[in-house]
C-alpha atoms as a PDB file:
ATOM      1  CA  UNK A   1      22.305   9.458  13.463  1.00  0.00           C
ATOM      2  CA  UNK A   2      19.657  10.155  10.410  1.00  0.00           C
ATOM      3  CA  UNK A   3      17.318   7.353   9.795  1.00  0.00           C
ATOM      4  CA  UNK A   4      17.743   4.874   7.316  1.00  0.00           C
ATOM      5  CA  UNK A   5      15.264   4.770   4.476  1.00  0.00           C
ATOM      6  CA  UNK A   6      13.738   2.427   2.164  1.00  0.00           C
ATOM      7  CA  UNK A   7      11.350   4.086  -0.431  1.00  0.00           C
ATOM      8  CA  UNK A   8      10.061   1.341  -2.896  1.00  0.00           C
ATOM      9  CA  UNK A   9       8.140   2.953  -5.968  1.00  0.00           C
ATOM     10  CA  UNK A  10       4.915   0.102  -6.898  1.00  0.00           C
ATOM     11  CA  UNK A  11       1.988   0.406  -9.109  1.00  0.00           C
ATOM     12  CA  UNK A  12      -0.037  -0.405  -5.717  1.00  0.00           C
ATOM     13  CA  UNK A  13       0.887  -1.493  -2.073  1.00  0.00           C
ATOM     14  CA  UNK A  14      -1.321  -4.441  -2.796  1.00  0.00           C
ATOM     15  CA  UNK A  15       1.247  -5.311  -5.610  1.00  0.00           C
ATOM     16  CA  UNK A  16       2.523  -8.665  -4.554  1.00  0.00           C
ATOM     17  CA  UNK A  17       6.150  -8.252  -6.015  1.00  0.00           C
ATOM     18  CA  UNK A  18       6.612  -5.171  -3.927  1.00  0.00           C
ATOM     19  CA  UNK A  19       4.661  -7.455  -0.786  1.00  0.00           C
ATOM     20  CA  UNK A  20       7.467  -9.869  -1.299  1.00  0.00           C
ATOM     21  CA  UNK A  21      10.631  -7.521  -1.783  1.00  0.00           C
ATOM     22  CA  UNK A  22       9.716  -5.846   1.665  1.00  0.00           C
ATOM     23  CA  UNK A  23       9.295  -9.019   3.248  1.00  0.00           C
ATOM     24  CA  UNK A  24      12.733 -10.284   1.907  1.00  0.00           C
ATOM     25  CA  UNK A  25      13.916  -7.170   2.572  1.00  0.00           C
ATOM     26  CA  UNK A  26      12.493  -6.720   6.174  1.00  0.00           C
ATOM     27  CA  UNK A  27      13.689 -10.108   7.294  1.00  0.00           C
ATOM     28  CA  UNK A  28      17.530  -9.404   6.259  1.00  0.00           C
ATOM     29  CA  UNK A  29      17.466  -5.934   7.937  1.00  0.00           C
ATOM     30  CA  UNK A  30      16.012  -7.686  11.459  1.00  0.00           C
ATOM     31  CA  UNK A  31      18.081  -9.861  11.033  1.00  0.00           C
ATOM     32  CA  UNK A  32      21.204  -7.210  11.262  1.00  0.00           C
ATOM     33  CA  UNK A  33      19.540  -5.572  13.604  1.00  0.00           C
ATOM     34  CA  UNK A  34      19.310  -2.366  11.633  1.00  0.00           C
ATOM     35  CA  UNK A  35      16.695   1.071  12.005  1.00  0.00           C
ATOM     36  CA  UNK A  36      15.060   0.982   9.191  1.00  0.00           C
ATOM     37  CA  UNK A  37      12.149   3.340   7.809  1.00  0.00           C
ATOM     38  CA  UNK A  38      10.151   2.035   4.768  1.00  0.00           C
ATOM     39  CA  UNK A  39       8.027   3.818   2.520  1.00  0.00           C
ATOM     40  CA  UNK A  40       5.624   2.605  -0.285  1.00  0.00           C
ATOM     41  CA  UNK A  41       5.060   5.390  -3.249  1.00  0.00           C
ATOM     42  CA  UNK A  42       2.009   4.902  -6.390  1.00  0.00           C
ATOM     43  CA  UNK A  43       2.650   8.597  -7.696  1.00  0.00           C
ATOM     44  CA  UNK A  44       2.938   9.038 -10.843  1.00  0.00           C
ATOM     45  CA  UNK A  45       5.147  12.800  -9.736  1.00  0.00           C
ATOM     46  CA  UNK A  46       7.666  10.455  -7.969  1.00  0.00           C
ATOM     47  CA  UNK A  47       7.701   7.901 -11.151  1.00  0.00           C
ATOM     48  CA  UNK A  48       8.967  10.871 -12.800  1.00  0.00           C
ATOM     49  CA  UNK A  49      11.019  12.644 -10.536  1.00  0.00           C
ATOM     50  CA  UNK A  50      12.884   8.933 -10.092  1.00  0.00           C
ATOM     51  CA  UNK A  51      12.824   8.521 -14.054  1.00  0.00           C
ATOM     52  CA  UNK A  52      11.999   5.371 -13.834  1.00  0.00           C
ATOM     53  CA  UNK A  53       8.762   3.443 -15.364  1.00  0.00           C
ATOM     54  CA  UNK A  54      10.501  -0.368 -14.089  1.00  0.00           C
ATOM     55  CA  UNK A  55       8.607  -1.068 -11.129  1.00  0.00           C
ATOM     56  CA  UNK A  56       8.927  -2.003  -8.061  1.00  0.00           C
ATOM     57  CA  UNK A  57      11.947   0.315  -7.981  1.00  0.00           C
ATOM     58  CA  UNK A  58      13.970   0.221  -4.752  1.00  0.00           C
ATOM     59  CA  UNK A  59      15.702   3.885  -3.233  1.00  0.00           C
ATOM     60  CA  UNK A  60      18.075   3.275  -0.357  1.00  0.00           C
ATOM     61  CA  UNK A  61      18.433   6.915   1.582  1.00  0.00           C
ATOM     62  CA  UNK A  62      17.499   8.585  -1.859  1.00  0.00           C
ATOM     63  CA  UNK A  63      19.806   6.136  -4.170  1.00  0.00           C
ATOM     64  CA  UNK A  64      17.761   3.853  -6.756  1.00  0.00           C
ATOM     65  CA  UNK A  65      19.525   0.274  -5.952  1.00  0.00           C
ATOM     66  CA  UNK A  66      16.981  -1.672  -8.046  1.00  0.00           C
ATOM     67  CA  UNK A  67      14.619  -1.310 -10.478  1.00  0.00           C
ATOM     68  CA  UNK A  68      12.242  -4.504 -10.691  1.00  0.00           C
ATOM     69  CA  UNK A  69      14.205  -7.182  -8.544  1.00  0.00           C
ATOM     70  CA  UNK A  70      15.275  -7.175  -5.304  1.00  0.00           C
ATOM     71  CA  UNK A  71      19.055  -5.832  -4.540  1.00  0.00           C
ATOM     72  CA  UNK A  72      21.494  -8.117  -3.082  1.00  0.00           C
ATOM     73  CA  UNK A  73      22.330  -7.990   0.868  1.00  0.00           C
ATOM     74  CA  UNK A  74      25.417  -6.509   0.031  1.00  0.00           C
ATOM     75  CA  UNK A  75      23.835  -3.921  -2.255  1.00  0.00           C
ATOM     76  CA  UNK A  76      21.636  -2.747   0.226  1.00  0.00           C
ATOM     77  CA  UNK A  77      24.030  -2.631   3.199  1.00  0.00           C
ATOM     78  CA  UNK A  78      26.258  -0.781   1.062  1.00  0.00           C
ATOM     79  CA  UNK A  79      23.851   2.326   0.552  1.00  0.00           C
ATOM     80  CA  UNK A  80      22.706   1.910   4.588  1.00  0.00           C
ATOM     81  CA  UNK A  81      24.032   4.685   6.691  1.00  0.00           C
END
């Protein structure tokens, strides 16, 4: 089975919206007991390539879910593999 992954798009890892979203975002997927790879991007390319300038932005397995809040549980077991 591919991996799951969780790109979030952040002005800075330090950026304490995308510190919180990860953490939210962490604790649900333990808590399903789901493989999950995340990934934290600052490149202006990928900003681009994404077309989006709302940040945090939140790619589930190379689908933008959220751009600036934190999707729903549903939203993100819905784009999980």
């Amino acid at each position: 089975m591919d991996k799951n992954t969780i790109t979030i798009l952040s002005p800075s890892p330090n950026c304490w919206k995308t510190k919180k979203i990860i953490t939210s975002i962490s604790k649900f997927i333990d808590k399903e007991n789901i493989d999950v790879e995340f990934e934290i991007i600052s490149s202006l390319k990928e900003f681009v390539k994404y077309r989006t300038w709302i940040l945090p932005t939140i790619i589930i397995n190379n689908k933008i879910v959220a751009r600036g809040y934190r999707p729903s549980n549903e939203k993100i077991i819905n784009n999980l593999k």
